[in-house]
C-alpha atoms as a PDB file:
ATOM      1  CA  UNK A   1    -175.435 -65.683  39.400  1.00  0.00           C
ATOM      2  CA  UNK A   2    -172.695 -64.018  40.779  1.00  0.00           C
ATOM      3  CA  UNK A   3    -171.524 -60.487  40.324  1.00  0.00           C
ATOM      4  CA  UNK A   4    -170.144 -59.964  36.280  1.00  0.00           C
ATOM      5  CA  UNK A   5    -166.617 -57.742  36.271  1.00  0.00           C
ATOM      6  CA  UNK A   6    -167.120 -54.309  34.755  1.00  0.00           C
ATOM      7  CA  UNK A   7    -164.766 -54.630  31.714  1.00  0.00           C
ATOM      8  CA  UNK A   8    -166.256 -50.815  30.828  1.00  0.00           C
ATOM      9  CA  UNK A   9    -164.234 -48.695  30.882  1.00  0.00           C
ATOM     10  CA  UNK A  10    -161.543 -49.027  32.339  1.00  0.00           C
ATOM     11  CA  UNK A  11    -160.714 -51.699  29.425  1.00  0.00           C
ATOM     12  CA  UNK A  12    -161.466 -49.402  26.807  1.00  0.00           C
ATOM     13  CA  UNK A  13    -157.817 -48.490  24.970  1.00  0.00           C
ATOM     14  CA  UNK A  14    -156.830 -47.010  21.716  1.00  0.00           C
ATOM     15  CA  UNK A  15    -156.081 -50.766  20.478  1.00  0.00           C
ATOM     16  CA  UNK A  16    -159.237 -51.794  21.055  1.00  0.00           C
ATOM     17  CA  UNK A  17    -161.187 -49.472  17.857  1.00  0.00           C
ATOM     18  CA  UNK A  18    -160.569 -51.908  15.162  1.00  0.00           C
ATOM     19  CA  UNK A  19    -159.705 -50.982  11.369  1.00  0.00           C
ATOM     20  CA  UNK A  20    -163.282 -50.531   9.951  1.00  0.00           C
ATOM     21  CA  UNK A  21    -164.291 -48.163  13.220  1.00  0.00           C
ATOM     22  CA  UNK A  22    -165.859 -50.332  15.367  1.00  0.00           C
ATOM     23  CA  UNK A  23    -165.171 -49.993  19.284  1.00  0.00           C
ATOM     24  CA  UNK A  24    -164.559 -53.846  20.395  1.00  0.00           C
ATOM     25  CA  UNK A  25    -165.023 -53.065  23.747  1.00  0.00           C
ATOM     26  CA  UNK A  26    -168.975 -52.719  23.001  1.00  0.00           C
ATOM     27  CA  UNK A  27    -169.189 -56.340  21.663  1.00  0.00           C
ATOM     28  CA  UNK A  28    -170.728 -59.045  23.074  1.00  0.00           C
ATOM     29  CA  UNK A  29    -168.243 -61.121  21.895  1.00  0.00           C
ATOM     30  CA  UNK A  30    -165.238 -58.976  23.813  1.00  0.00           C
ATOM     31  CA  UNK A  31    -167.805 -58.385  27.315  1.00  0.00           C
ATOM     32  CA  UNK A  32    -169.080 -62.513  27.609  1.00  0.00           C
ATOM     33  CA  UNK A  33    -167.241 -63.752  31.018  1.00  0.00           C
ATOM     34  CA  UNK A  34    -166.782 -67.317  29.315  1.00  0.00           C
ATOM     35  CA  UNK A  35    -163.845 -67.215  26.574  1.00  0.00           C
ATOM     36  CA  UNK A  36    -164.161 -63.123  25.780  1.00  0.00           C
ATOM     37  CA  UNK A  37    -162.723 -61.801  22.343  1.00  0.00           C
ATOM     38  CA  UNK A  38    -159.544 -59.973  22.694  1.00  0.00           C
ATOM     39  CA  UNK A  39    -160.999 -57.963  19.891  1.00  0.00           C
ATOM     40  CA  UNK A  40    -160.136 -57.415  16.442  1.00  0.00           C
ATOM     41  CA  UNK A  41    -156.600 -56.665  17.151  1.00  0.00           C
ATOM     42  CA  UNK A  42    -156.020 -58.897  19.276  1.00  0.00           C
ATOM     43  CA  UNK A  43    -155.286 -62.923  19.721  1.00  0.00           C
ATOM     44  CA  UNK A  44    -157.845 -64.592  17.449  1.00  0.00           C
ATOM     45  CA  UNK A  45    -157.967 -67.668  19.801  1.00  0.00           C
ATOM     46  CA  UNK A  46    -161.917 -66.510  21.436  1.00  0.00           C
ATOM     47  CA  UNK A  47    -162.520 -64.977  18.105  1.00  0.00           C
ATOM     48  CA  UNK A  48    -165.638 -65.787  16.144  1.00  0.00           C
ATOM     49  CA  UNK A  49    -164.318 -67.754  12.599  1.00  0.00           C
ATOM     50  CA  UNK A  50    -165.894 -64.430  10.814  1.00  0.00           C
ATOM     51  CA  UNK A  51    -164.151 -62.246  12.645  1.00  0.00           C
ATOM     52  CA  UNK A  52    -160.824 -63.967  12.086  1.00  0.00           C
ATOM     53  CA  UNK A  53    -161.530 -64.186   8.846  1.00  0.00           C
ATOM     54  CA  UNK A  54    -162.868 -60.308   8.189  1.00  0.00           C
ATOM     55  CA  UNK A  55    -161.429 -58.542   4.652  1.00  0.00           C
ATOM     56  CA  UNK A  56    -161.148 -55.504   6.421  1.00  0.00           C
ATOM     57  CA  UNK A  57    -158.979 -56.607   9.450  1.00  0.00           C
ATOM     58  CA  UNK A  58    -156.673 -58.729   6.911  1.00  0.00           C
ATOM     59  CA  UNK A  59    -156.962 -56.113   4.415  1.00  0.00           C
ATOM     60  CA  UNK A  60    -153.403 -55.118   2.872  1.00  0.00           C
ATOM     61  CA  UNK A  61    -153.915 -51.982   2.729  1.00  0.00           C
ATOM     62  CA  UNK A  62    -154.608 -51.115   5.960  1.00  0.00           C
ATOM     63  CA  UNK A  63    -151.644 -53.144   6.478  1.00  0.00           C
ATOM     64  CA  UNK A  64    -149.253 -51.012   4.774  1.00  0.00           C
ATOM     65  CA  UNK A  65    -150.826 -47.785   5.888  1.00  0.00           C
ATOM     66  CA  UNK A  66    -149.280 -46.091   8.949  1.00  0.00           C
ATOM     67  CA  UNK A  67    -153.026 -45.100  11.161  1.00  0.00           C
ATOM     68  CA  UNK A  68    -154.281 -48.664  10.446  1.00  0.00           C
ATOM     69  CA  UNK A  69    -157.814 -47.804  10.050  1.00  0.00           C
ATOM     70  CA  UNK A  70    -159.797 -47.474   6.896  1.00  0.00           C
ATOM     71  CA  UNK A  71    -160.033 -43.780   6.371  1.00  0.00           C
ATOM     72  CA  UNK A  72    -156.381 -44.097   5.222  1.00  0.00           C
ATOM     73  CA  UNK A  73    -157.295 -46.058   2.449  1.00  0.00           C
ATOM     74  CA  UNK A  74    -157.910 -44.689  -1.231  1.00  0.00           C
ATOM     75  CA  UNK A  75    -161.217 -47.512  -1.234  1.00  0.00           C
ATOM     76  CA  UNK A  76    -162.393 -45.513   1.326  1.00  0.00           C
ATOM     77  CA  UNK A  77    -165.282 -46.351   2.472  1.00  0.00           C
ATOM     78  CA  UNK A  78    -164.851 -49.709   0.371  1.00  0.00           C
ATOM     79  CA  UNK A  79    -167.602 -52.193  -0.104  1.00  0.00           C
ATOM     80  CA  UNK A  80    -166.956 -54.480   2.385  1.00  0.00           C
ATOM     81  CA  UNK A  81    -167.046 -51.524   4.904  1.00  0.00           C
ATOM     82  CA  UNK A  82    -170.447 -49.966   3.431  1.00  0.00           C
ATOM     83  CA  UNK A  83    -172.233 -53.004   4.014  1.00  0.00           C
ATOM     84  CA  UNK A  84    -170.925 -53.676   7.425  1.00  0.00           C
ATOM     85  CA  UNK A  85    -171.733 -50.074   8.305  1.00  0.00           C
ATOM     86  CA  UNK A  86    -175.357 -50.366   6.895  1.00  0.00           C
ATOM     87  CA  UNK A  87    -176.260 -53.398   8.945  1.00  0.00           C
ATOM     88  CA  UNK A  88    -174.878 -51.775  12.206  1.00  0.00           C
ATOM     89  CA  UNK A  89    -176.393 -48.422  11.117  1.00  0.00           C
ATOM     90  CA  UNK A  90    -179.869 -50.309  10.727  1.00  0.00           C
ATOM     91  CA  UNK A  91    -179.677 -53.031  13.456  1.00  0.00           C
ATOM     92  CA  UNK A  92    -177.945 -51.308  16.259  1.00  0.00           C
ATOM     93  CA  UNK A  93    -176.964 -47.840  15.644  1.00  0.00           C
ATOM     94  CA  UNK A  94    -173.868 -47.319  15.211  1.00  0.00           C
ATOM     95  CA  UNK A  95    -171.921 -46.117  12.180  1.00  0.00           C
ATOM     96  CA  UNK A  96    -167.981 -47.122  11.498  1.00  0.00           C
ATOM     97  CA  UNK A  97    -167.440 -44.597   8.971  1.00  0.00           C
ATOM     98  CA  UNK A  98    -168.684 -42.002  11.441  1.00  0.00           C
ATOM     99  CA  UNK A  99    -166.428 -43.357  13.832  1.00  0.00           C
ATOM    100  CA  UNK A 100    -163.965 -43.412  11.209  1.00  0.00           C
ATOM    101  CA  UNK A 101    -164.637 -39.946  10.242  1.00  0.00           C
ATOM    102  CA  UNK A 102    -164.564 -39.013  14.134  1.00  0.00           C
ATOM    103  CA  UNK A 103    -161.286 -40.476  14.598  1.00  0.00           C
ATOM    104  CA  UNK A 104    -159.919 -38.954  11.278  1.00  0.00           C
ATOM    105  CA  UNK A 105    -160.785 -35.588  12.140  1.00  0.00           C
ATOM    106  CA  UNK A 106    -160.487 -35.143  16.411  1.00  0.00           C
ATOM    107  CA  UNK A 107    -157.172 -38.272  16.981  1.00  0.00           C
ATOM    108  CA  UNK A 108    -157.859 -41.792  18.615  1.00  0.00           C
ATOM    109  CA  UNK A 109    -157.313 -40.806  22.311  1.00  0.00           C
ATOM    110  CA  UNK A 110    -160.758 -38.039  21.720  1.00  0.00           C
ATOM    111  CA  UNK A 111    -162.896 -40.760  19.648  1.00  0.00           C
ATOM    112  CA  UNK A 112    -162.375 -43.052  22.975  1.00  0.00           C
ATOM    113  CA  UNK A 113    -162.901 -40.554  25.421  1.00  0.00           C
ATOM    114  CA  UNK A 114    -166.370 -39.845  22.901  1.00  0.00           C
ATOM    115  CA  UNK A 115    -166.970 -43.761  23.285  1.00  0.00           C
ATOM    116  CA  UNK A 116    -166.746 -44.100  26.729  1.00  0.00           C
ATOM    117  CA  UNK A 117    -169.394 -41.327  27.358  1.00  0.00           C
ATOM    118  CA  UNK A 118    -171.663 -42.723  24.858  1.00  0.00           C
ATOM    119  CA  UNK A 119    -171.901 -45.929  25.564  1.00  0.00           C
ATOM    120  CA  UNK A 120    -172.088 -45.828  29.521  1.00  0.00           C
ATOM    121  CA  UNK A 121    -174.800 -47.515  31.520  1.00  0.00           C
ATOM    122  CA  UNK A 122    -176.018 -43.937  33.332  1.00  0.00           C
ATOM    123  CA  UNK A 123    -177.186 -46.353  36.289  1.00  0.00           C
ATOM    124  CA  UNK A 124    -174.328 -48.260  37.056  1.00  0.00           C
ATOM    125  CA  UNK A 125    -171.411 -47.321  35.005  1.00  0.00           C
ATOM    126  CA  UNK A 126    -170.950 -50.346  33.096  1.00  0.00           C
ATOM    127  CA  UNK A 127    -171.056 -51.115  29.345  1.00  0.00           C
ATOM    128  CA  UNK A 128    -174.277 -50.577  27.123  1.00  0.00           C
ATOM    129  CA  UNK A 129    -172.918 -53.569  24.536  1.00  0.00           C
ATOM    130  CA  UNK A 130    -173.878 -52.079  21.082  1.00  0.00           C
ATOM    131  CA  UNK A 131    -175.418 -55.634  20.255  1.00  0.00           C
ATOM    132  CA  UNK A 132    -178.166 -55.175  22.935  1.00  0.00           C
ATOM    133  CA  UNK A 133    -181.068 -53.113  24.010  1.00  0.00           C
ATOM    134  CA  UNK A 134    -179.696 -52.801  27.389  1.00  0.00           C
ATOM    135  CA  UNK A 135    -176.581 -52.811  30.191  1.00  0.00           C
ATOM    136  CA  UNK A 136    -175.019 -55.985  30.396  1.00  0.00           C
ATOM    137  CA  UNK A 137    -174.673 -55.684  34.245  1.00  0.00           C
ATOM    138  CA  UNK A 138    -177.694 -53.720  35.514  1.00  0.00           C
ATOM    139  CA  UNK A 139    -180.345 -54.029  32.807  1.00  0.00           C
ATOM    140  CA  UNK A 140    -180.768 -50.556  32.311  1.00  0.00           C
ATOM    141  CA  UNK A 141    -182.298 -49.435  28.646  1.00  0.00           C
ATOM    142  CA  UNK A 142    -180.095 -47.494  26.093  1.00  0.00           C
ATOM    143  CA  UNK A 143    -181.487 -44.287  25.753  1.00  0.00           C
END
């Protein structure tokens, strides 16, 4: 196998934190060499069909508000982004209303400096995905 491009972080952009919180640069979906997500604001052409299809990135609301994340919503946190947030709370981690909350309170550009910190292979720099146990490139362990 040859050597996999480090898409972390120097791909890691304000326009990649989707509406509900999550950072799509730590999908699997957005770091898989063949036919990568653009991520949720992006072209839906590598998308997954329940990704393209999400309430909360076609959600109206977040539409018509001017951050175009969640927080800015009167629902907030609605249903739809409780439950998401409770199964990546419980299977990998990771909380979008925290992120939310995060990017609320201290602007976009310090959530993604946060994000990039967090989530960087301390071995070889690249991308602990938050859908696996360990770095995509090096096989390091989160932790």
């Amino acid at each position: 196998m040859g050597a996999v491009e480090k898409r972390y972080p120097a791909a890691i952009t304000p326009d990649m934190i989707a509406a509900c919180g999550m950072d799509c640069t730590l999908c699997i979906g957005y770091l898989r060499e063949r036919k990568p997500c653009a991520g949720c604001r992006g072209d839906d052409a590598n998308k997954p069909s329940h990704c393209a299809v999400c309430v909360i990135k076609n959600c109206d609301q977040i539409a018509a508000g001017e951050s175009g994340f969640c927080y800015e919503c009167a629902k907030f946190p609605c249903s739809r982004l409780r439950q998401l947030d409770k199964r990546y709370r419980t299977k990998y981690g990771m909380s979008m209303i925290e992120n939310l909350e995060r990017i609320r309170e201290g602007g976009l550009d310090a959530f993604v400096a946060f994000e990039q910190e967090r989530w960087e292979c301390s071995e070889c720099g690249g991308v602990i995905s938050v859908h696996r146990d360990a770095c995509i490139y090096c096989g390091a362990t989160k932790g």
